[in-house]
C-alpha atoms as a PDB file:
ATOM      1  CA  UNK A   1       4.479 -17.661  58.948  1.00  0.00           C
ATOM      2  CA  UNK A   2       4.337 -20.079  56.304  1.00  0.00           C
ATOM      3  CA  UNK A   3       6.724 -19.743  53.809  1.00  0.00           C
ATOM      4  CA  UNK A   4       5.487 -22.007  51.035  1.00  0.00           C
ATOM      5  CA  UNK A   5       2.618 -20.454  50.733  1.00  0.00           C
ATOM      6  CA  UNK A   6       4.369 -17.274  49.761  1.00  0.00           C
ATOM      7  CA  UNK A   7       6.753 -19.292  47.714  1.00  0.00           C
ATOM      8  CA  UNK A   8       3.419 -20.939  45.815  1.00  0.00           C
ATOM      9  CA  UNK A   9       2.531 -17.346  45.023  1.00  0.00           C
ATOM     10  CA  UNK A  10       6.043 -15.860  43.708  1.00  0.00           C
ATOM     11  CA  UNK A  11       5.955 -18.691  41.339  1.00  0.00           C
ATOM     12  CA  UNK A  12       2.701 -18.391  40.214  1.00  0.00           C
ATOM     13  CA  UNK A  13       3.194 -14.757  39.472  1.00  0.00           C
ATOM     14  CA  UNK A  14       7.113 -15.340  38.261  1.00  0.00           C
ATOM     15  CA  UNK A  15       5.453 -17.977  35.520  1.00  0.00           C
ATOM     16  CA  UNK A  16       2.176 -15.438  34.779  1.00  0.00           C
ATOM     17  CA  UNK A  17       5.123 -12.696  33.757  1.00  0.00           C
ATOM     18  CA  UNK A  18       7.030 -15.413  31.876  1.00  0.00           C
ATOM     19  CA  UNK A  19       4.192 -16.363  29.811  1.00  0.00           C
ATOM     20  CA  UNK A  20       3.130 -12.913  29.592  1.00  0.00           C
ATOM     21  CA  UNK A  21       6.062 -11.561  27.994  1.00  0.00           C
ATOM     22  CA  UNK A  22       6.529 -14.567  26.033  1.00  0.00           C
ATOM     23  CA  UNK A  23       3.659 -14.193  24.537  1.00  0.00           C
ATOM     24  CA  UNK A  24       4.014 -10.171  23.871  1.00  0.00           C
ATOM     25  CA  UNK A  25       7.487 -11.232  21.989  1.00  0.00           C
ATOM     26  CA  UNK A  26       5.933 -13.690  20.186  1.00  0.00           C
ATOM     27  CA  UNK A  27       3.231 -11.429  18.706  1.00  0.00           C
ATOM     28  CA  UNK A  28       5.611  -9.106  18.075  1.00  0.00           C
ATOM     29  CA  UNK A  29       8.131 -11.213  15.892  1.00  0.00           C
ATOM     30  CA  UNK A  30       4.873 -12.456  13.724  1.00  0.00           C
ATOM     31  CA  UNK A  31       3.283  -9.493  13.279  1.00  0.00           C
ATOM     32  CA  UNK A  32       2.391  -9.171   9.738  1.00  0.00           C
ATOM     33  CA  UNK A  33       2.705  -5.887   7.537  1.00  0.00           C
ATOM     34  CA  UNK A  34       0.881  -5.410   4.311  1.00  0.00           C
ATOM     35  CA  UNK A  35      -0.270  -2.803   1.932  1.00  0.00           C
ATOM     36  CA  UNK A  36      -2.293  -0.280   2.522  1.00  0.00           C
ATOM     37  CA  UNK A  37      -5.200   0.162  -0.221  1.00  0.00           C
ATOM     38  CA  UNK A  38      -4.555   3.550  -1.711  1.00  0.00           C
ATOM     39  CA  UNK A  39      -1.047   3.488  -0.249  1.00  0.00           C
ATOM     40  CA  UNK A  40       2.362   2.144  -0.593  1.00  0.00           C
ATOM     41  CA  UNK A  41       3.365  -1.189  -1.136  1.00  0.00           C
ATOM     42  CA  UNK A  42       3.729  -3.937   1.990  1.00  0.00           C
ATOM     43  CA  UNK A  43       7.317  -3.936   3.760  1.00  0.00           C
ATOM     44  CA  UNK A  44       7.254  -7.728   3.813  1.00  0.00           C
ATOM     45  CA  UNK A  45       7.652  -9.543   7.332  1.00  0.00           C
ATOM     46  CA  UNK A  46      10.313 -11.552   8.207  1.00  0.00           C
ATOM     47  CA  UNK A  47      10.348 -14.969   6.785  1.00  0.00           C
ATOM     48  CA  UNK A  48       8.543 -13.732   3.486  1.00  0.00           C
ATOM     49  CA  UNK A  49       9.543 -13.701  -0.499  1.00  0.00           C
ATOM     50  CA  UNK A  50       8.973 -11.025  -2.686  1.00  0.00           C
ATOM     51  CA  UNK A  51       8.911 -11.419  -6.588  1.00  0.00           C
ATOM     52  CA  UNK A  52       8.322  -8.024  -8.863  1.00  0.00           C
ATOM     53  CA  UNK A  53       6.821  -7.965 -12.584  1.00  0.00           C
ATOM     54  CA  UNK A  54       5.893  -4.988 -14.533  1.00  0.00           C
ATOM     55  CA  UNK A  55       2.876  -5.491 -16.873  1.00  0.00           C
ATOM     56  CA  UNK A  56       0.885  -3.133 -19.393  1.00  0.00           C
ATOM     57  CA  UNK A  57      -2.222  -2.846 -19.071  1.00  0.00           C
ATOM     58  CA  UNK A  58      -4.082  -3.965 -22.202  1.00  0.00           C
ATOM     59  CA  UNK A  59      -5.721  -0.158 -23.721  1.00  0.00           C
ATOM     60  CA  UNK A  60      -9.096   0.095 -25.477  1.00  0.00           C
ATOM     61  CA  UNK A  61      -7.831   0.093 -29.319  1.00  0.00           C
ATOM     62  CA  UNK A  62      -5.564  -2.457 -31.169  1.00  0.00           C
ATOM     63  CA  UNK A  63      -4.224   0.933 -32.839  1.00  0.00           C
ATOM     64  CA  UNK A  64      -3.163   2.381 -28.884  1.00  0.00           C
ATOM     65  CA  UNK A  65      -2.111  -1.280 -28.181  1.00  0.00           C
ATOM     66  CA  UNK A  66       0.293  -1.301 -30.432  1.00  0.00           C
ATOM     67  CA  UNK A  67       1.956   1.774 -28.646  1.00  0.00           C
ATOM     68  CA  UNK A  68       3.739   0.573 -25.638  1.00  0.00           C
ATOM     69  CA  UNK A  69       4.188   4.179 -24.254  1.00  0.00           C
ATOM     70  CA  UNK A  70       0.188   4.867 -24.745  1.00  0.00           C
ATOM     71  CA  UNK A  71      -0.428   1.606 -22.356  1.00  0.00           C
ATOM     72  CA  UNK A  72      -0.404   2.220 -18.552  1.00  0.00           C
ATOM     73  CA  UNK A  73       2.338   0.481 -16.643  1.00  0.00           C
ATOM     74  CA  UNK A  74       1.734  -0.892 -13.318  1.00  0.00           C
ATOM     75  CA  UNK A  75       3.735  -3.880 -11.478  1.00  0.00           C
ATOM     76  CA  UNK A  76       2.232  -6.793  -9.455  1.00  0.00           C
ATOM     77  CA  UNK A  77       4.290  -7.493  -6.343  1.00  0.00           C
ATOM     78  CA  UNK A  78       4.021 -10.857  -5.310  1.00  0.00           C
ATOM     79  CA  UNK A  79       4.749 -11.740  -1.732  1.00  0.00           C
ATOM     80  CA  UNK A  80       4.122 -15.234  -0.308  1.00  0.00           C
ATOM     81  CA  UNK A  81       3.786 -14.700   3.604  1.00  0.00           C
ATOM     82  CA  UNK A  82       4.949 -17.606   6.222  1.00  0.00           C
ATOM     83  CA  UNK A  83       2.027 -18.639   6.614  1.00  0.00           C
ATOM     84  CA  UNK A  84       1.623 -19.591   3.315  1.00  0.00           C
ATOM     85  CA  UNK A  85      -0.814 -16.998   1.791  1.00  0.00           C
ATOM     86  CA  UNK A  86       0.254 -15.786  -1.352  1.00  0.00           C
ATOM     87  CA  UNK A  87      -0.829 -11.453  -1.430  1.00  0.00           C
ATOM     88  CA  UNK A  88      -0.832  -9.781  -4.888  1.00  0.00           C
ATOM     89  CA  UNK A  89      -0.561  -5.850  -4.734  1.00  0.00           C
ATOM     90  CA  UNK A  90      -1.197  -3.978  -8.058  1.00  0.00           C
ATOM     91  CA  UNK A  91       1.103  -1.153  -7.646  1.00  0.00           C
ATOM     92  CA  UNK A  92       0.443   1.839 -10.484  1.00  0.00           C
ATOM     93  CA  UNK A  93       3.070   4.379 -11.808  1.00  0.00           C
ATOM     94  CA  UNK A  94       2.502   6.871  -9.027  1.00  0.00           C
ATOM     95  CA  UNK A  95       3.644   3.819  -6.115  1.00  0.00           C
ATOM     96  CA  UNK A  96       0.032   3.765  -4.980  1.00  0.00           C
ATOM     97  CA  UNK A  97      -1.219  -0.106  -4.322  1.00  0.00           C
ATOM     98  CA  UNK A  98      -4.665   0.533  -5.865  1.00  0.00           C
ATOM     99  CA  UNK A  99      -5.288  -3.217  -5.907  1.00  0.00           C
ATOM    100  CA  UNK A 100      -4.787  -6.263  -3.806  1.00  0.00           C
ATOM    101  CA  UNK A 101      -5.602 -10.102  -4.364  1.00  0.00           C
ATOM    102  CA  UNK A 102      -4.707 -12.825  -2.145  1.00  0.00           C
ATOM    103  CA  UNK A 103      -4.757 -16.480  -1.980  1.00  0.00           C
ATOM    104  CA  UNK A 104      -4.017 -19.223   0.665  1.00  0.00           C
ATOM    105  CA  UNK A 105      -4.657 -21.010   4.211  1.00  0.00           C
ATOM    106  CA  UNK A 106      -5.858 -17.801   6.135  1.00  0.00           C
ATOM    107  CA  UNK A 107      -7.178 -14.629   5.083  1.00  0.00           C
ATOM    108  CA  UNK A 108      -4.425 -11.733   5.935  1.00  0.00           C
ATOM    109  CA  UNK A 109      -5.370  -8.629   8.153  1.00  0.00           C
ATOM    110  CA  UNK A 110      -7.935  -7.059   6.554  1.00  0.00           C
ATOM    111  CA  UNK A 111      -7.815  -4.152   8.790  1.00  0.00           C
ATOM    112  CA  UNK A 112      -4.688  -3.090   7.839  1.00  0.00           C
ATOM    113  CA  UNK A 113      -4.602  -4.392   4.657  1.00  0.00           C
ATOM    114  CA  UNK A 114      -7.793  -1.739   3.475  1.00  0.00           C
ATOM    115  CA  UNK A 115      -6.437   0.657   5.998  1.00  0.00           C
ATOM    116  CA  UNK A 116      -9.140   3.593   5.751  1.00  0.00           C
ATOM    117  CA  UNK A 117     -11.003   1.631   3.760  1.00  0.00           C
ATOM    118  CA  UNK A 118     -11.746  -1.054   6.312  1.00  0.00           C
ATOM    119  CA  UNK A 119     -14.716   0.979   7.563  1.00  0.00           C
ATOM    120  CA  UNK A 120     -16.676   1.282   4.478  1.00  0.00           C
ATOM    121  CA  UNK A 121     -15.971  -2.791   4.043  1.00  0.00           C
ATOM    122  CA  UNK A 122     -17.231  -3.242   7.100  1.00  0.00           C
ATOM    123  CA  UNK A 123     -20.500  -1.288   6.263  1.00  0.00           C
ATOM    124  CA  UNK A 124     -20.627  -3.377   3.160  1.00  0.00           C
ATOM    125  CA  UNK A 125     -20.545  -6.296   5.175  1.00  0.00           C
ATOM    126  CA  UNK A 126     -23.198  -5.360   7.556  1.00  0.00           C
ATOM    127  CA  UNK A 127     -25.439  -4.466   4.793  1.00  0.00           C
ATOM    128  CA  UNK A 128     -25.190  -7.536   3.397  1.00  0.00           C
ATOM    129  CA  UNK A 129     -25.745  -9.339   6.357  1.00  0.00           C
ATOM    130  CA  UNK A 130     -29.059  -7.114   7.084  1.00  0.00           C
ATOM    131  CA  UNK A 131     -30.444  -8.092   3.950  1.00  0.00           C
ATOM    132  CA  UNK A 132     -30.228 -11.879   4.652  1.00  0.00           C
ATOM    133  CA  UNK A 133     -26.273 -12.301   3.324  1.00  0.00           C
ATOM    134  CA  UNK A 134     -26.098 -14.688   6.075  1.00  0.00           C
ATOM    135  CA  UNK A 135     -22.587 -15.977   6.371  1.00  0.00           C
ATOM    136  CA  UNK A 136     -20.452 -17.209   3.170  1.00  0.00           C
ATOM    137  CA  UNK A 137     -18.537 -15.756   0.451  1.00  0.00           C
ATOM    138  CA  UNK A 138     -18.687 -11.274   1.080  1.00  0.00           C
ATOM    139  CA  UNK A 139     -18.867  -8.986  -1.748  1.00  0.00           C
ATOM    140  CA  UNK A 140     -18.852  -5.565  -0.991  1.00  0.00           C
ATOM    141  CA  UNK A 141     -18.939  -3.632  -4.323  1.00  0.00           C
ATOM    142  CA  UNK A 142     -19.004   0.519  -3.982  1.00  0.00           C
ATOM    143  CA  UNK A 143     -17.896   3.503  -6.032  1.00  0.00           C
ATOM    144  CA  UNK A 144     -14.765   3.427  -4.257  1.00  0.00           C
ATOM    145  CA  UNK A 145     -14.064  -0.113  -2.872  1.00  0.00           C
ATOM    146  CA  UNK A 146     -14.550  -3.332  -4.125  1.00  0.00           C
ATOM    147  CA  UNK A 147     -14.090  -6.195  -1.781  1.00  0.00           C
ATOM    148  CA  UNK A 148     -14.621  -9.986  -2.786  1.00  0.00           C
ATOM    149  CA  UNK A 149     -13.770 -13.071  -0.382  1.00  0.00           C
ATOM    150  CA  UNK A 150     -14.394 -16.494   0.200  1.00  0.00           C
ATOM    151  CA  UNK A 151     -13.525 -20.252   0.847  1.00  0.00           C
ATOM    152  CA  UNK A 152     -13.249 -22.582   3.342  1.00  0.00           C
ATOM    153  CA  UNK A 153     -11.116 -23.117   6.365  1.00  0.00           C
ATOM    154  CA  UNK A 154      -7.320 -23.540   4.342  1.00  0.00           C
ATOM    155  CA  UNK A 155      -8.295 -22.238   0.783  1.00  0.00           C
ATOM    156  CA  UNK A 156      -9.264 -18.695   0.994  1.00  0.00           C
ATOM    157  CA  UNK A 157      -9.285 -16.034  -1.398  1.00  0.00           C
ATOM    158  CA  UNK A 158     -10.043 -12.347  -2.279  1.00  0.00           C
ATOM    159  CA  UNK A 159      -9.432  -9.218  -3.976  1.00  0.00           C
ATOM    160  CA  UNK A 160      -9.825  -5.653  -2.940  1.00  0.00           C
ATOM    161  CA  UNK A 161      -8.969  -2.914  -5.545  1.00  0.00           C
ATOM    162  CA  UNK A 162     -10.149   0.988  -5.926  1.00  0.00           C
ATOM    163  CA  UNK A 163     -12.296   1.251  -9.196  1.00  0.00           C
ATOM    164  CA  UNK A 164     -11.575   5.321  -9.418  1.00  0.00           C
ATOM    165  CA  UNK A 165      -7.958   4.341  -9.193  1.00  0.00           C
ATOM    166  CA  UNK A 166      -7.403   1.416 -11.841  1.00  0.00           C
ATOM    167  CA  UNK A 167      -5.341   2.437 -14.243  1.00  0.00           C
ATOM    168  CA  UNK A 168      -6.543   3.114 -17.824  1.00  0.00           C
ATOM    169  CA  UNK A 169      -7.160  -0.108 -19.731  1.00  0.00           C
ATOM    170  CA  UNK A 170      -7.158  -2.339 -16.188  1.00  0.00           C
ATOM    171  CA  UNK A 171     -10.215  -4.364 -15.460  1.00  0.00           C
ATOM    172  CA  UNK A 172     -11.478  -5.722 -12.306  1.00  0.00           C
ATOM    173  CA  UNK A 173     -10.892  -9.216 -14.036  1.00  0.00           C
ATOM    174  CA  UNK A 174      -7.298  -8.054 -13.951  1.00  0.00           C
ATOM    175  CA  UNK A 175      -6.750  -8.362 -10.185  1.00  0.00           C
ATOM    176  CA  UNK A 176      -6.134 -11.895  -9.052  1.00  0.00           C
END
């Protein structure tokens, strides 16, 4: 019986289960976590900085504006992945992300950055492709999600927000 041949084949599979777990750890230390529209705010990955800033919305009269307590409160939590892309949740009083902007080299998981609103942006997007969208910047605009993106390969951007849940006196213009 010839032994090398066997030999040949243990290290072919020894190197196949090397890789293959090398790559399974690999995924698994990069894996990115972000908000969820609608839900709480991202539990940033390793490698990632987080800045905090509460603003005030701006409200519909200079009379209500001058009130600080009749102006909605909401913070934007900045966190600037490893990667490189800079994601911008709008976080209301309640702790519900009900707006999200990003900015950088590659567009973060969209899946689980809309979470159960992913399917309805994917609708959007078909739509828009049926009716001769072709490929380029997406806008997906609904009663209850609002998706914008676009750029080119190292400079992309977007926004995603919830227009029933903007706070009072927040604009679309707002999230960026």
């Amino acid at each position: 019986m010839d032994t090398s041949i066997i030999s040949s084949g243990f290290r072919r599979a020894h190197a196949l289960v090397s890789l293959a777990a090398g790559l399974t750890f690999g995924l698994l230390a990069v894996s990115p976590a972000y908000a969820v529209l609608g839900g709480a705010p991202m539990t940033a990955p390793s490698g990632a900085t987080v800045t905090n800033s509460v603003s005030h919305a701006a409200s519909a009269s200079a009379a209500s504006a001058a009130s600080s307590a009749s102006a909605s409160s909401f913070t934007v939590r900045t966190t600037t992945l490893p990667v490189g892309t800079v994601v911008n949740e709008y976080v209301g009083a309640d702790g519900t992300v009900f707006g999200i902007a990003w900015q950088g080299p590659r567009i973060p998981d969209l899946p689980t950055l809309l979470g159960s609103y992913f399917p309805q942006y994917v609708q959007g997007i078909q739509n828009q492709r049926a009716n001769g969208g072709g490929r380029g910047p997406v806008s997906v605009a609904g009663s209850a999600l609002v998706v914008r993106s676009g750029g080119h390969m190292g400079a992309f951007v977007g926004q995603a927000y919830l227009p029933q849940a903007l706070p009072a006196g927040v604009s679309a213009s707002d999230i960026q």
